[in-house]
N, C-alpha and C. Protein backbone atom coordinates (compact mmCIF):
# COMPACT_ATOMS: atom_id res chain seq x y z
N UNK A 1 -11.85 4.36 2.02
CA UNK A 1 -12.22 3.80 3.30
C UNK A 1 -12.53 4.94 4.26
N UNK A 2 -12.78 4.69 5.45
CA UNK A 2 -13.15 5.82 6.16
C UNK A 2 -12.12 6.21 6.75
N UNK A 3 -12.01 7.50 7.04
CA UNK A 3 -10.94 8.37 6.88
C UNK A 3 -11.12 8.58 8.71
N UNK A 4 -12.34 8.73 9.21
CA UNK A 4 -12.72 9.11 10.61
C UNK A 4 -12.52 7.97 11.79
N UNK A 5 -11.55 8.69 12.93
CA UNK A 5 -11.13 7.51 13.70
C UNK A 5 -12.05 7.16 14.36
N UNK A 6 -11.89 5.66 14.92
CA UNK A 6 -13.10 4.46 15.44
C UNK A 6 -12.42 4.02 16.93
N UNK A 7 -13.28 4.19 17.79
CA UNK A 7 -12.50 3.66 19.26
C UNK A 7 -13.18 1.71 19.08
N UNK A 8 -12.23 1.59 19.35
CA UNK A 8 -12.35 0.02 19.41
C UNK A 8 -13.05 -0.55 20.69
N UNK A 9 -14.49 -0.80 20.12
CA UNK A 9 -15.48 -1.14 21.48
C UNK A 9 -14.89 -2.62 22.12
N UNK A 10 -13.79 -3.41 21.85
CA UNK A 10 -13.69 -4.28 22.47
C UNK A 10 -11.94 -4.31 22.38
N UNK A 11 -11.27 -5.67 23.15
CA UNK A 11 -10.13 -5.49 23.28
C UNK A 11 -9.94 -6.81 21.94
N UNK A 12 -9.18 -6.21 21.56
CA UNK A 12 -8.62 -6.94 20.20
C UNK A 12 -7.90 -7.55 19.73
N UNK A 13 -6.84 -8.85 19.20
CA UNK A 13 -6.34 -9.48 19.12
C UNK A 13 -5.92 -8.98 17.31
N UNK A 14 -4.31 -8.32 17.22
CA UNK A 14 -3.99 -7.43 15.99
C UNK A 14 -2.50 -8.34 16.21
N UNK A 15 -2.21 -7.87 15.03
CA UNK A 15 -0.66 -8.09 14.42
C UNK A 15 0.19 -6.37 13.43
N UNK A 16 1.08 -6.43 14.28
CA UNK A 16 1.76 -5.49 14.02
C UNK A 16 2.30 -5.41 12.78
N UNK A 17 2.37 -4.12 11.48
CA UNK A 17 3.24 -4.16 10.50
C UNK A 17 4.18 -3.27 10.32
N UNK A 18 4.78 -3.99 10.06
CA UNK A 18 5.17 -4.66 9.35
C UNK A 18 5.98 -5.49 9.90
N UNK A 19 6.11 -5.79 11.51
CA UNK A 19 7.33 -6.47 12.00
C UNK A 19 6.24 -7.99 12.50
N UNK A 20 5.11 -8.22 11.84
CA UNK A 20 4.30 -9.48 12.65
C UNK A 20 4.11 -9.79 14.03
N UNK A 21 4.64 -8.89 14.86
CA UNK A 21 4.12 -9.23 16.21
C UNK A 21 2.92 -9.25 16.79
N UNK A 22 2.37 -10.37 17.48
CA UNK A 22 1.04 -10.26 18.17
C UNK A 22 0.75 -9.72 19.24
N UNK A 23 -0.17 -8.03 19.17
CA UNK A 23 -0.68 -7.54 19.70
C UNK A 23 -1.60 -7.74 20.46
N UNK A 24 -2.51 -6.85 21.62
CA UNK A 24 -3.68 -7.05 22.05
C UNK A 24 -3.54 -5.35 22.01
N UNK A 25 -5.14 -5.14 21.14
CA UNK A 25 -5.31 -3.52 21.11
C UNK A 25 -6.50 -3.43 22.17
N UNK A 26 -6.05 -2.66 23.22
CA UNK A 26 -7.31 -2.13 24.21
C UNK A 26 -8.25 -1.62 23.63
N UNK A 27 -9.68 -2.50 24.51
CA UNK A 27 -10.76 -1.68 24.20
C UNK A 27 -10.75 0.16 24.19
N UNK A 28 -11.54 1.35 23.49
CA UNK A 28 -11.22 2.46 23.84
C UNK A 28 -9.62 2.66 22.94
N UNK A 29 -9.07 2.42 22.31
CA UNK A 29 -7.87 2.63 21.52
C UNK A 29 -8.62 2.85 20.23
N UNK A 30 -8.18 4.44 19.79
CA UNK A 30 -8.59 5.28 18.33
C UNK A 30 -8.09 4.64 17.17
N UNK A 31 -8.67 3.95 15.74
CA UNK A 31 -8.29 3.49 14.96
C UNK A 31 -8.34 4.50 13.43
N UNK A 32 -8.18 4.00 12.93
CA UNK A 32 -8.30 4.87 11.42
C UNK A 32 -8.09 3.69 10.23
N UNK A 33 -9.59 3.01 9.78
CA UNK A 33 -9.26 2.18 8.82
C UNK A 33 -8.61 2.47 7.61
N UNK A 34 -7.38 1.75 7.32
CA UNK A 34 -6.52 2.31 6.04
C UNK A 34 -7.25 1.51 4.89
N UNK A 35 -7.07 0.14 5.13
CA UNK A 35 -8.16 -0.21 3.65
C UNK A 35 -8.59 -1.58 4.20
N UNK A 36 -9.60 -2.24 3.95
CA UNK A 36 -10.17 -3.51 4.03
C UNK A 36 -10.54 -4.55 2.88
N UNK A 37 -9.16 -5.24 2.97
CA UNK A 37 -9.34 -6.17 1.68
C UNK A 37 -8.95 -7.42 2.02
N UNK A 38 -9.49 -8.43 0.99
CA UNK A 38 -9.20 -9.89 1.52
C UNK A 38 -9.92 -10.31 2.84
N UNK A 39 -11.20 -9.42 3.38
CA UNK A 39 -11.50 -10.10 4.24
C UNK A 39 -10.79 -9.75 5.63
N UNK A 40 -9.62 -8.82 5.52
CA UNK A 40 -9.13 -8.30 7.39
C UNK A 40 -9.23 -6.49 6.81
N UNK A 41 -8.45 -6.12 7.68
CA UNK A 41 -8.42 -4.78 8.14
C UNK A 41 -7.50 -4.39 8.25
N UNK A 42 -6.38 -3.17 7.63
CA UNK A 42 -5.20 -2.53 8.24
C UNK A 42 -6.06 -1.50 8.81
N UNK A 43 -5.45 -0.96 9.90
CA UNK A 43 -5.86 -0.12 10.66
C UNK A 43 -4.55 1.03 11.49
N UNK A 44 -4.25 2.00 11.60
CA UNK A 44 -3.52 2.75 11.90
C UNK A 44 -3.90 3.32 12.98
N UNK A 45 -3.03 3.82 14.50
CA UNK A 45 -3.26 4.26 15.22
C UNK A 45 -2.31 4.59 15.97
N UNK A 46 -2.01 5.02 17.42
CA UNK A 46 -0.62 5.54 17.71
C UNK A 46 0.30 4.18 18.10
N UNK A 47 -0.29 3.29 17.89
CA UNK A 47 1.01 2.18 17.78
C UNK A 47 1.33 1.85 16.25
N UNK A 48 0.96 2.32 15.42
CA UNK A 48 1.38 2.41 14.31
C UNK A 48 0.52 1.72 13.16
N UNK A 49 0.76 0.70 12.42
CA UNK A 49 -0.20 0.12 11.34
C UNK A 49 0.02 -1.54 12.09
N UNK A 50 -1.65 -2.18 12.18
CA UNK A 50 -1.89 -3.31 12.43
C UNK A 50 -2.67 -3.85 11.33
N UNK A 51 -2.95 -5.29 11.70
CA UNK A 51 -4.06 -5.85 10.69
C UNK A 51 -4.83 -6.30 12.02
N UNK A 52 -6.12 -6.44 11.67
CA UNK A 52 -7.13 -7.11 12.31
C UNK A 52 -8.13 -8.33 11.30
N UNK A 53 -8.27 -9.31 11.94
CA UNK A 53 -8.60 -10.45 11.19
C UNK A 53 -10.04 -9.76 10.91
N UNK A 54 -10.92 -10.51 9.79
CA UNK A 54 -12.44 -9.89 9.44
C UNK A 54 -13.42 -10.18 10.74
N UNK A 55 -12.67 -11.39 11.26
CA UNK A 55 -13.93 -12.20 11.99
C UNK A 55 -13.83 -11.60 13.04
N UNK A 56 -12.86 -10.58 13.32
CA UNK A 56 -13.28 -8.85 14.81
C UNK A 56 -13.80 -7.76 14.32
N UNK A 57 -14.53 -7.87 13.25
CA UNK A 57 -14.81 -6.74 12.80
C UNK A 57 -15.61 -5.64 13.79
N UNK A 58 -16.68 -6.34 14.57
CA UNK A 58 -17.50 -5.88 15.48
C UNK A 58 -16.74 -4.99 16.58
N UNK A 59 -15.49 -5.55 16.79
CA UNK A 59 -14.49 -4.79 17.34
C UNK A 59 -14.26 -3.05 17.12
N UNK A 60 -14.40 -3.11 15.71
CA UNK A 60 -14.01 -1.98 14.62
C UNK A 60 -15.49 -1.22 14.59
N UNK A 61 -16.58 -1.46 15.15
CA UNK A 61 -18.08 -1.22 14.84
C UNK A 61 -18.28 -1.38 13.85
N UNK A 62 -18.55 -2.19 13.29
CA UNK A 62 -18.75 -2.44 12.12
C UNK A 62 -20.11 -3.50 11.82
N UNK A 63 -20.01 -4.09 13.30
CA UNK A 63 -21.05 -5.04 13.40
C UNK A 63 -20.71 -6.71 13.43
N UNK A 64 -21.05 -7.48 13.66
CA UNK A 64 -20.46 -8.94 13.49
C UNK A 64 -20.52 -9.21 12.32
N UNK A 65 -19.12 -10.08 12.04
CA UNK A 65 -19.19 -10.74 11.14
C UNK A 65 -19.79 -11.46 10.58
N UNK A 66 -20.22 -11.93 9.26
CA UNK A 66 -21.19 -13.00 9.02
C UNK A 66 -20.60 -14.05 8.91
N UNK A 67 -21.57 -15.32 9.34
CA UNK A 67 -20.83 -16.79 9.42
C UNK A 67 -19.39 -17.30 8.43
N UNK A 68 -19.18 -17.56 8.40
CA UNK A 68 -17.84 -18.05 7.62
C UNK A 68 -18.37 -18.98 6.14
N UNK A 69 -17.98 -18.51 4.92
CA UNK A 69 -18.34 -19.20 3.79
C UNK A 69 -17.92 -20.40 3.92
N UNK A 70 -18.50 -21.10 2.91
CA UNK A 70 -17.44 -22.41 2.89
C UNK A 70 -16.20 -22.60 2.49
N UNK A 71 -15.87 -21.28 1.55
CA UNK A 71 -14.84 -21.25 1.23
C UNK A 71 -13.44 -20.37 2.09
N UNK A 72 -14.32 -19.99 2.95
CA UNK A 72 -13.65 -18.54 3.83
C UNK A 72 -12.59 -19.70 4.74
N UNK A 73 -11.38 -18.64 4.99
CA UNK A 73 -10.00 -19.37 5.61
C UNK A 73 -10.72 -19.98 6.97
N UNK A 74 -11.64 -19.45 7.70
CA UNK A 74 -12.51 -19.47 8.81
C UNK A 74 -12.84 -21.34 8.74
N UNK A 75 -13.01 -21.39 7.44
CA UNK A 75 -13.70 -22.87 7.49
C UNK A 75 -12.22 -24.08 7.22
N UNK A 76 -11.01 -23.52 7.05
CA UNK A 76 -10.11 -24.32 7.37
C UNK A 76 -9.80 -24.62 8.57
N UNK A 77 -10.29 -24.52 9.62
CA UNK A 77 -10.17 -25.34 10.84
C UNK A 77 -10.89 -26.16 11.30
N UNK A 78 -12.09 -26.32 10.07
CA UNK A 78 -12.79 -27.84 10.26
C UNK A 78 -12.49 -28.43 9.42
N UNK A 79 -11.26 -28.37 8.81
CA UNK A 79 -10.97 -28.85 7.27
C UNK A 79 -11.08 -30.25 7.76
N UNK A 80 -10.18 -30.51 9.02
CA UNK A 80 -9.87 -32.14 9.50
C UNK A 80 -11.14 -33.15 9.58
N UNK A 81 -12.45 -32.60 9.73
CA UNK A 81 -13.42 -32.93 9.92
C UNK A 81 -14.25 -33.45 8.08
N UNK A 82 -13.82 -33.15 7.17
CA UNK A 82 -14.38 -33.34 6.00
C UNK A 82 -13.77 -34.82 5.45
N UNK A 83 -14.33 -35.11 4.79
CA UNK A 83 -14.15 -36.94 4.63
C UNK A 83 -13.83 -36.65 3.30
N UNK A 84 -13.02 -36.64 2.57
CA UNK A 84 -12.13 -36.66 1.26
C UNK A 84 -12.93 -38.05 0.35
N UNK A 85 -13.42 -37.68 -0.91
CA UNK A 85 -13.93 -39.04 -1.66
C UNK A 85 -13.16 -39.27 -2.71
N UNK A 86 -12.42 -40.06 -3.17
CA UNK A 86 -12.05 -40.19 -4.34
C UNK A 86 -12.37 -39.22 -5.31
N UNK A 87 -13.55 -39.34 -5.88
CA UNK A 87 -14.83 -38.74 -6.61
C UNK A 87 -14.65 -37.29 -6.69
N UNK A 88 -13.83 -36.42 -5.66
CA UNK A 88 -13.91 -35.08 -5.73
C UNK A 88 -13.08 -34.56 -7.10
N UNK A 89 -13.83 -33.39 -7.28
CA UNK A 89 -13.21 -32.49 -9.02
C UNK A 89 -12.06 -32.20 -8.68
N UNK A 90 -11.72 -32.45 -9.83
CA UNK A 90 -10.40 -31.83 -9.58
C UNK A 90 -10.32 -30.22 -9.39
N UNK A 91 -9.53 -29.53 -8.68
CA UNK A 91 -9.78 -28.31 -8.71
C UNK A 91 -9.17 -27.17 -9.47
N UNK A 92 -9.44 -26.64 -10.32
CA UNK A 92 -8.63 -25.95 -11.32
C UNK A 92 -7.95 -24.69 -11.37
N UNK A 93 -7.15 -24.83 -12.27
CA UNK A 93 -6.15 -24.05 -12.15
C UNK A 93 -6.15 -22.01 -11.61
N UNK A 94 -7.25 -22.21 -12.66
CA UNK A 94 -8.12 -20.69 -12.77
C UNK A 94 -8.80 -21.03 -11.13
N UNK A 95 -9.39 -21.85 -10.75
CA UNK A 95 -9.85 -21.22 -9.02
C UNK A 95 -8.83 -21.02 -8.02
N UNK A 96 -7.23 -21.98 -8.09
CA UNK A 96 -6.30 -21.63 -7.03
C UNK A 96 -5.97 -19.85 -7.62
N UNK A 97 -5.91 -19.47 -8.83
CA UNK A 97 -5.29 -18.05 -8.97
C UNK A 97 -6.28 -17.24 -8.58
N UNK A 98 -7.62 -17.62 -8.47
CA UNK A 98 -8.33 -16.36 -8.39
C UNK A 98 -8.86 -16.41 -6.40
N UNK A 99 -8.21 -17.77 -5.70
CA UNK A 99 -8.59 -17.48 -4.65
C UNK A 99 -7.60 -16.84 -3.90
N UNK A 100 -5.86 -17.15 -4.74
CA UNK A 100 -4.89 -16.32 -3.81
C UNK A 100 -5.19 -14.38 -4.87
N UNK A 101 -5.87 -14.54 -5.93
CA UNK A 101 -5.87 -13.14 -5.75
C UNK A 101 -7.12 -12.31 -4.32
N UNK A 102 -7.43 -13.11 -3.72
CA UNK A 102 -7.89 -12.80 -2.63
C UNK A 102 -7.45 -12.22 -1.43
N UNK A 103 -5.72 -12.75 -1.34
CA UNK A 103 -5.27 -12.21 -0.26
C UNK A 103 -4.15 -11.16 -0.73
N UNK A 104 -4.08 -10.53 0.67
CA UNK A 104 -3.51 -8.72 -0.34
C UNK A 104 -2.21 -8.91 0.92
N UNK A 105 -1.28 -7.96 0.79
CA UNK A 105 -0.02 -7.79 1.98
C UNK A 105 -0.95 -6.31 2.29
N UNK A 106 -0.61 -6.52 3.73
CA UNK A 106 -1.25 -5.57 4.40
C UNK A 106 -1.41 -4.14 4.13
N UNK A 107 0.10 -4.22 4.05
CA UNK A 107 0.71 -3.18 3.85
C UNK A 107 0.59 -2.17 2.23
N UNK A 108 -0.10 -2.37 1.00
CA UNK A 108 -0.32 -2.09 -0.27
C UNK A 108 -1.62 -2.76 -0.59
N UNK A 109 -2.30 -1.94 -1.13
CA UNK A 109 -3.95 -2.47 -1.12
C UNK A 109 -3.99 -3.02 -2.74
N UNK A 110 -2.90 -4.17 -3.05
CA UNK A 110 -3.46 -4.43 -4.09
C UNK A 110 -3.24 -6.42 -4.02
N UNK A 111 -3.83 -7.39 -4.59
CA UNK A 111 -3.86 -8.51 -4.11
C UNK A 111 -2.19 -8.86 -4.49
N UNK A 112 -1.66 -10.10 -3.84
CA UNK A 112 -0.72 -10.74 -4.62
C UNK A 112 -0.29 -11.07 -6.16
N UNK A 113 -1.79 -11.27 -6.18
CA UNK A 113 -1.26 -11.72 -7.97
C UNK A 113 -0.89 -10.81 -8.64
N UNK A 114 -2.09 -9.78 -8.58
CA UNK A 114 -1.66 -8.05 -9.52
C UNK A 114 -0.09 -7.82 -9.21
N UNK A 115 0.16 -7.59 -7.76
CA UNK A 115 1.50 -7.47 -7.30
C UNK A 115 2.43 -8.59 -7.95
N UNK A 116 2.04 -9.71 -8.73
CA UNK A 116 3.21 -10.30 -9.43
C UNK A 116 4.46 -10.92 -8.27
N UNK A 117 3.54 -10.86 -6.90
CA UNK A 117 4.23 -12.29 -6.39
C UNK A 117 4.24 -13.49 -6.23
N UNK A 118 3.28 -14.32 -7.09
CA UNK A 118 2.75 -15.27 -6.94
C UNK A 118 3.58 -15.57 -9.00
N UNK A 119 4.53 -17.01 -8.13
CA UNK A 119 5.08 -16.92 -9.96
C UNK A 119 4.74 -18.70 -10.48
N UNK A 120 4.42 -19.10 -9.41
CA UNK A 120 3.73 -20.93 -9.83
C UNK A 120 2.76 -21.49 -9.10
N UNK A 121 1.56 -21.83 -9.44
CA UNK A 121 0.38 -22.62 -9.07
C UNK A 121 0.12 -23.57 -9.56
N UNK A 122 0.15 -25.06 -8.96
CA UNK A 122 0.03 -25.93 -9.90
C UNK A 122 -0.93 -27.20 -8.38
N UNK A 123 -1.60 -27.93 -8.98
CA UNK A 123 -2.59 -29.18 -8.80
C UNK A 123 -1.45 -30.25 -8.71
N UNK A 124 -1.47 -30.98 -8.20
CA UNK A 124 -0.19 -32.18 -8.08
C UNK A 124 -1.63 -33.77 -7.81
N UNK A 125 -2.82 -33.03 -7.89
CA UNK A 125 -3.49 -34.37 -7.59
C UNK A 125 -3.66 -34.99 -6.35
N UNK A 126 -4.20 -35.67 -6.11
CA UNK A 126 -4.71 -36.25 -4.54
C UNK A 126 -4.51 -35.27 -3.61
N UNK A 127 -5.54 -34.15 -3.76
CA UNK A 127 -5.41 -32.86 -3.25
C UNK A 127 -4.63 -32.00 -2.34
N UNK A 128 -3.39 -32.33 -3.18
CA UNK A 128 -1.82 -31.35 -2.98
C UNK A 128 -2.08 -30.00 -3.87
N UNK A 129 -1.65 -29.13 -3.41
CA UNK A 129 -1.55 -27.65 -4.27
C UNK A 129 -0.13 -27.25 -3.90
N UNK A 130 1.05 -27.10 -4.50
CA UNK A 130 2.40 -26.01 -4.54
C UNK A 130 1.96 -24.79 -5.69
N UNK A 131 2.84 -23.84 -4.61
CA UNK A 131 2.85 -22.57 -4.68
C UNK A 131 4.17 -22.24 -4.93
N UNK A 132 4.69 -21.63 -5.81
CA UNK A 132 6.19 -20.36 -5.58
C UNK A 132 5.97 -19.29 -5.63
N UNK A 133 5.92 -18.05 -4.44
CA UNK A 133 5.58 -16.51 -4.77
C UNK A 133 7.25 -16.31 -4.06
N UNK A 134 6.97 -14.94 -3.91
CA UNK A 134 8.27 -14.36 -3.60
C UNK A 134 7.41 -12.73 -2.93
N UNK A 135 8.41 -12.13 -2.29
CA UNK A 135 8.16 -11.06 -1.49
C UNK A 135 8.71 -9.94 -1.83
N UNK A 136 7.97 -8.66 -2.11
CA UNK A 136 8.94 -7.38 -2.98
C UNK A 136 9.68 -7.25 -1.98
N UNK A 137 10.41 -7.62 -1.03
CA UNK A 137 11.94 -7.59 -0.19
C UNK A 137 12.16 -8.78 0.75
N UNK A 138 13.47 -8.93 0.36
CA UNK A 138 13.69 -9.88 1.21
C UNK A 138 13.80 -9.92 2.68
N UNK A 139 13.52 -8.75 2.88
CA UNK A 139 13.69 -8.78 4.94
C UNK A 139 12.27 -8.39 5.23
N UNK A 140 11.21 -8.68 4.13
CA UNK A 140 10.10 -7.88 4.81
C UNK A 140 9.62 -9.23 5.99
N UNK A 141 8.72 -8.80 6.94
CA UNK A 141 8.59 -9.57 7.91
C UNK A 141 7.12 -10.27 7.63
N UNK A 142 6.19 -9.63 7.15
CA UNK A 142 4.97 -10.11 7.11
C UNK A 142 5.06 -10.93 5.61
N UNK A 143 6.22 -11.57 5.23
CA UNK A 143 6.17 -12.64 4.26
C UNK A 143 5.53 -13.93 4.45
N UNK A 144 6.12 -14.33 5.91
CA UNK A 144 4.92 -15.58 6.42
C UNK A 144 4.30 -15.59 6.90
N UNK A 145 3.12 -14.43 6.73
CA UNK A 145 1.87 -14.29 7.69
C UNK A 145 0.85 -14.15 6.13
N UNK A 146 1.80 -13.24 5.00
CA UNK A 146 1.09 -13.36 3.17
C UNK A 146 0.98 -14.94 3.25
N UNK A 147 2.11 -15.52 2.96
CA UNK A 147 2.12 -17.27 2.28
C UNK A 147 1.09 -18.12 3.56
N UNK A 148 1.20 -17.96 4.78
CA UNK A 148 0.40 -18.30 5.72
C UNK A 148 -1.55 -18.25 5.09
N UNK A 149 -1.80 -17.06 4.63
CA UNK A 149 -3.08 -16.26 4.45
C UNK A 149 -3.05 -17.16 3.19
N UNK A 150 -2.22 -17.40 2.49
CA UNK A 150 -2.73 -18.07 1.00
C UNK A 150 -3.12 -19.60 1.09
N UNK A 151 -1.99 -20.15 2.12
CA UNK A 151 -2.25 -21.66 2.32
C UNK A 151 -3.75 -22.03 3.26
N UNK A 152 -3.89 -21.35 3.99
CA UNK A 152 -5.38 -21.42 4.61
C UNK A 152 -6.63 -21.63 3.71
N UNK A 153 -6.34 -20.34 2.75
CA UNK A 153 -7.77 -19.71 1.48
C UNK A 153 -7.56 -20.62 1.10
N UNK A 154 -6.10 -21.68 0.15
CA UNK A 154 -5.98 -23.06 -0.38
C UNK A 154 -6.96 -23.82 0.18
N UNK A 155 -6.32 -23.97 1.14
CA UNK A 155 -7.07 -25.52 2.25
C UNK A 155 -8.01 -25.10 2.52
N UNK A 156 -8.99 -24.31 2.08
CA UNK A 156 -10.25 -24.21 2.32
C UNK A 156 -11.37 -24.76 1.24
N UNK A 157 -10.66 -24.61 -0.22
CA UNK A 157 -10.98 -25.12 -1.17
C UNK A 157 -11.47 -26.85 -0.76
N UNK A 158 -12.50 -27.47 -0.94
CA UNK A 158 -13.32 -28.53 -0.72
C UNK A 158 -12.48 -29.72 -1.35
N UNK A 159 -11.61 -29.25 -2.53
CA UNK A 159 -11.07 -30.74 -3.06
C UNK A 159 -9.34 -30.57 -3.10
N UNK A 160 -9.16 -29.35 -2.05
CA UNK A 160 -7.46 -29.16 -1.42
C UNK A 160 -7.28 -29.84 -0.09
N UNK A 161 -6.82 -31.23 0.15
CA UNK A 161 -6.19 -31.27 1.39
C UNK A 161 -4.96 -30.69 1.77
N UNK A 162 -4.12 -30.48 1.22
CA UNK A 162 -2.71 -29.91 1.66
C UNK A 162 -2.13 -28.41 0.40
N UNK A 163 -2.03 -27.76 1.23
CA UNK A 163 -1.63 -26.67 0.00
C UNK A 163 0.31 -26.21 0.79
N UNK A 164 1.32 -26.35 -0.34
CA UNK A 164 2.54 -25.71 0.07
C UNK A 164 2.89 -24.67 -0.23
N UNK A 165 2.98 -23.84 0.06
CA UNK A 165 3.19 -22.52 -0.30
C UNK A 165 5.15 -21.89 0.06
N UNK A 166 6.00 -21.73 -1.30
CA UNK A 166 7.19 -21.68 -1.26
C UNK A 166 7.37 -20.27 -1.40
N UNK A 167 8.52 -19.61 -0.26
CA UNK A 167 8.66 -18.43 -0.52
C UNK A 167 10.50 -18.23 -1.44
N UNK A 168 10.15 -17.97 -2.48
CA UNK A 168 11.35 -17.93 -3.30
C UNK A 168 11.98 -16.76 -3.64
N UNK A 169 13.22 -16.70 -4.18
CA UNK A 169 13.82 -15.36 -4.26
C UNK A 169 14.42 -15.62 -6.06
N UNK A 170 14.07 -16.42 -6.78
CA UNK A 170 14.51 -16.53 -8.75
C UNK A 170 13.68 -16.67 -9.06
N UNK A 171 13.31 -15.30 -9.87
CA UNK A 171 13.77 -14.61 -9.69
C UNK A 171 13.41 -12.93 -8.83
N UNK A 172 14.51 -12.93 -8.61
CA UNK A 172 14.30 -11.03 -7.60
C UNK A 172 12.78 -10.60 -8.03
N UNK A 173 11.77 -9.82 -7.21
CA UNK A 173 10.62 -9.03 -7.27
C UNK A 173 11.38 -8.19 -8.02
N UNK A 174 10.32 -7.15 -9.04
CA UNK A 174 10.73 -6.28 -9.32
C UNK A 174 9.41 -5.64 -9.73
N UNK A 175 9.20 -3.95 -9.75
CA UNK A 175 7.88 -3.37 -10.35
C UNK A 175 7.21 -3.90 -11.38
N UNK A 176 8.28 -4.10 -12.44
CA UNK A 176 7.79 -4.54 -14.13
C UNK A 176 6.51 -5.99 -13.71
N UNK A 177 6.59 -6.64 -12.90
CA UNK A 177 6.80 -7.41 -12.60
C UNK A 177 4.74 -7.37 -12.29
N UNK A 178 4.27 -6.16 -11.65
CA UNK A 178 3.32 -5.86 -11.43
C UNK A 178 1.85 -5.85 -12.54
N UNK A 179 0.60 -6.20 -12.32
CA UNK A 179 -0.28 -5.69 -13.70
C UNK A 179 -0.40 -4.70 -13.61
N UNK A 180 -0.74 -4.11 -14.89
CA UNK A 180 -1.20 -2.76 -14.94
C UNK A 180 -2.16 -1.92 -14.47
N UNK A 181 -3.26 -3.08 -13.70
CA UNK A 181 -4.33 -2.99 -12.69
C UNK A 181 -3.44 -2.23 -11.61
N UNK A 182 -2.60 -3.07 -10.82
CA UNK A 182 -1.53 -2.69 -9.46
C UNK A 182 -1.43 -1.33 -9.77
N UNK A 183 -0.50 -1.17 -11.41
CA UNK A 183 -0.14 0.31 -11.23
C UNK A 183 -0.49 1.14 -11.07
N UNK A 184 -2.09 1.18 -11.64
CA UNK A 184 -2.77 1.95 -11.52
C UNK A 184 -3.26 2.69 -10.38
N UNK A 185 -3.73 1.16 -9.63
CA UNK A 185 -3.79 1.21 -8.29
C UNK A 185 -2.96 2.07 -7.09
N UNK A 186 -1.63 1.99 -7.09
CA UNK A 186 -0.35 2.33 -6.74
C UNK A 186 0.40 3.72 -7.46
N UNK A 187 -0.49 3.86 -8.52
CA UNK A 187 -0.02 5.60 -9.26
C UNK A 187 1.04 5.53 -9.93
N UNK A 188 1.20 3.97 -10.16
CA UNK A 188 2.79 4.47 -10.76
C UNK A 188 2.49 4.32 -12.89
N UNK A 189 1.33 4.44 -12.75
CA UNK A 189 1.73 5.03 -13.97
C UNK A 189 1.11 6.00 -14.82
């Protein structure tokens, strides 16, 4: 990512990490993008490491965002607006895993799934989706802002009305636990 700091041409609406608090970063405040995945931004600066949602990117100079997919979390706030038909596909198993490998913890640039926190995905029908992931610690803070980011990407899916997303602790996170993609990723092996 780019290594060279970015003054933030506008005033910004960030979340602090790792403790989730909602920020406002002044326009003119020096950034340093750490990595951009899933669609936001960690960003580092003398208040320490934030995320910034994708849809401020222009914030970051980067330029505006482009419209929101249909599938993008962006389009779950017209979810209420879509008329549910009987008739809709069912949605499968392989698209809920590959849309939460979409969202990453801010804080480690590798998605959930690789990270091996995500341990049940299942279809329940009349477009319910449950989830069980778990968090590599139990006091981390940005646990329900991850399960938050997954249930959105869910409910964005066209034939998901309700997605639950459970944050569990059986069993304990652990490295092993990671793909070998992650490790790689992460150096640990």
């Amino acid at each position: 990512m780019n290594s060279q700091k970015i003054k933030l041409s506008r005033d910004v609406h960030a979340m602090l990490i790792p403790s989730g608090l909602e920020v406002l970063l002044v326009a003119g405040n020096e950034v340093k993008i750490t990595h951009h995945l899933g669609g936001n931004y960690t960003v580092l600066g003398v208040f320490g490491m934030a995320r910034i949602e994708g849809t401020d990117a222009d914030a970051l100079g980067i330029g505006e965002s482009p419209a929101p997919a249909k599938d993008s979390v962006c389009a779950s706030a017209h979810k209420k607006e879509y008329v549910f038909e009987e008739s809709l596909p069912q949605v499968s198993v392989e698209e809920l895993w590959n849309v939460a490998k979409t969202v990453y913890d801010p804080e480690i640039p590798v998605n959930i799934v690789d990270l091996g926190l995500v341990y049940r995905m299942e279809f329940l029908g009349e477009g319910k989706v449950v989830v069980d992931m778990t968090l590599t610690a139990p006091g981390c803070s940005m646990g329900p802002i991850i399960a938050d980011d997954l249930r959105l990407r869910l409910e964005a899916l066209p034939s998901v009305r309700e997605a639950s997303v459970n944050i569990v602790w059986d069993p304990p996170w652990n490295q092993d636990m990671m793909s070998q993609e992650a490790r790689m990723i992460l150096g640990l092996v």
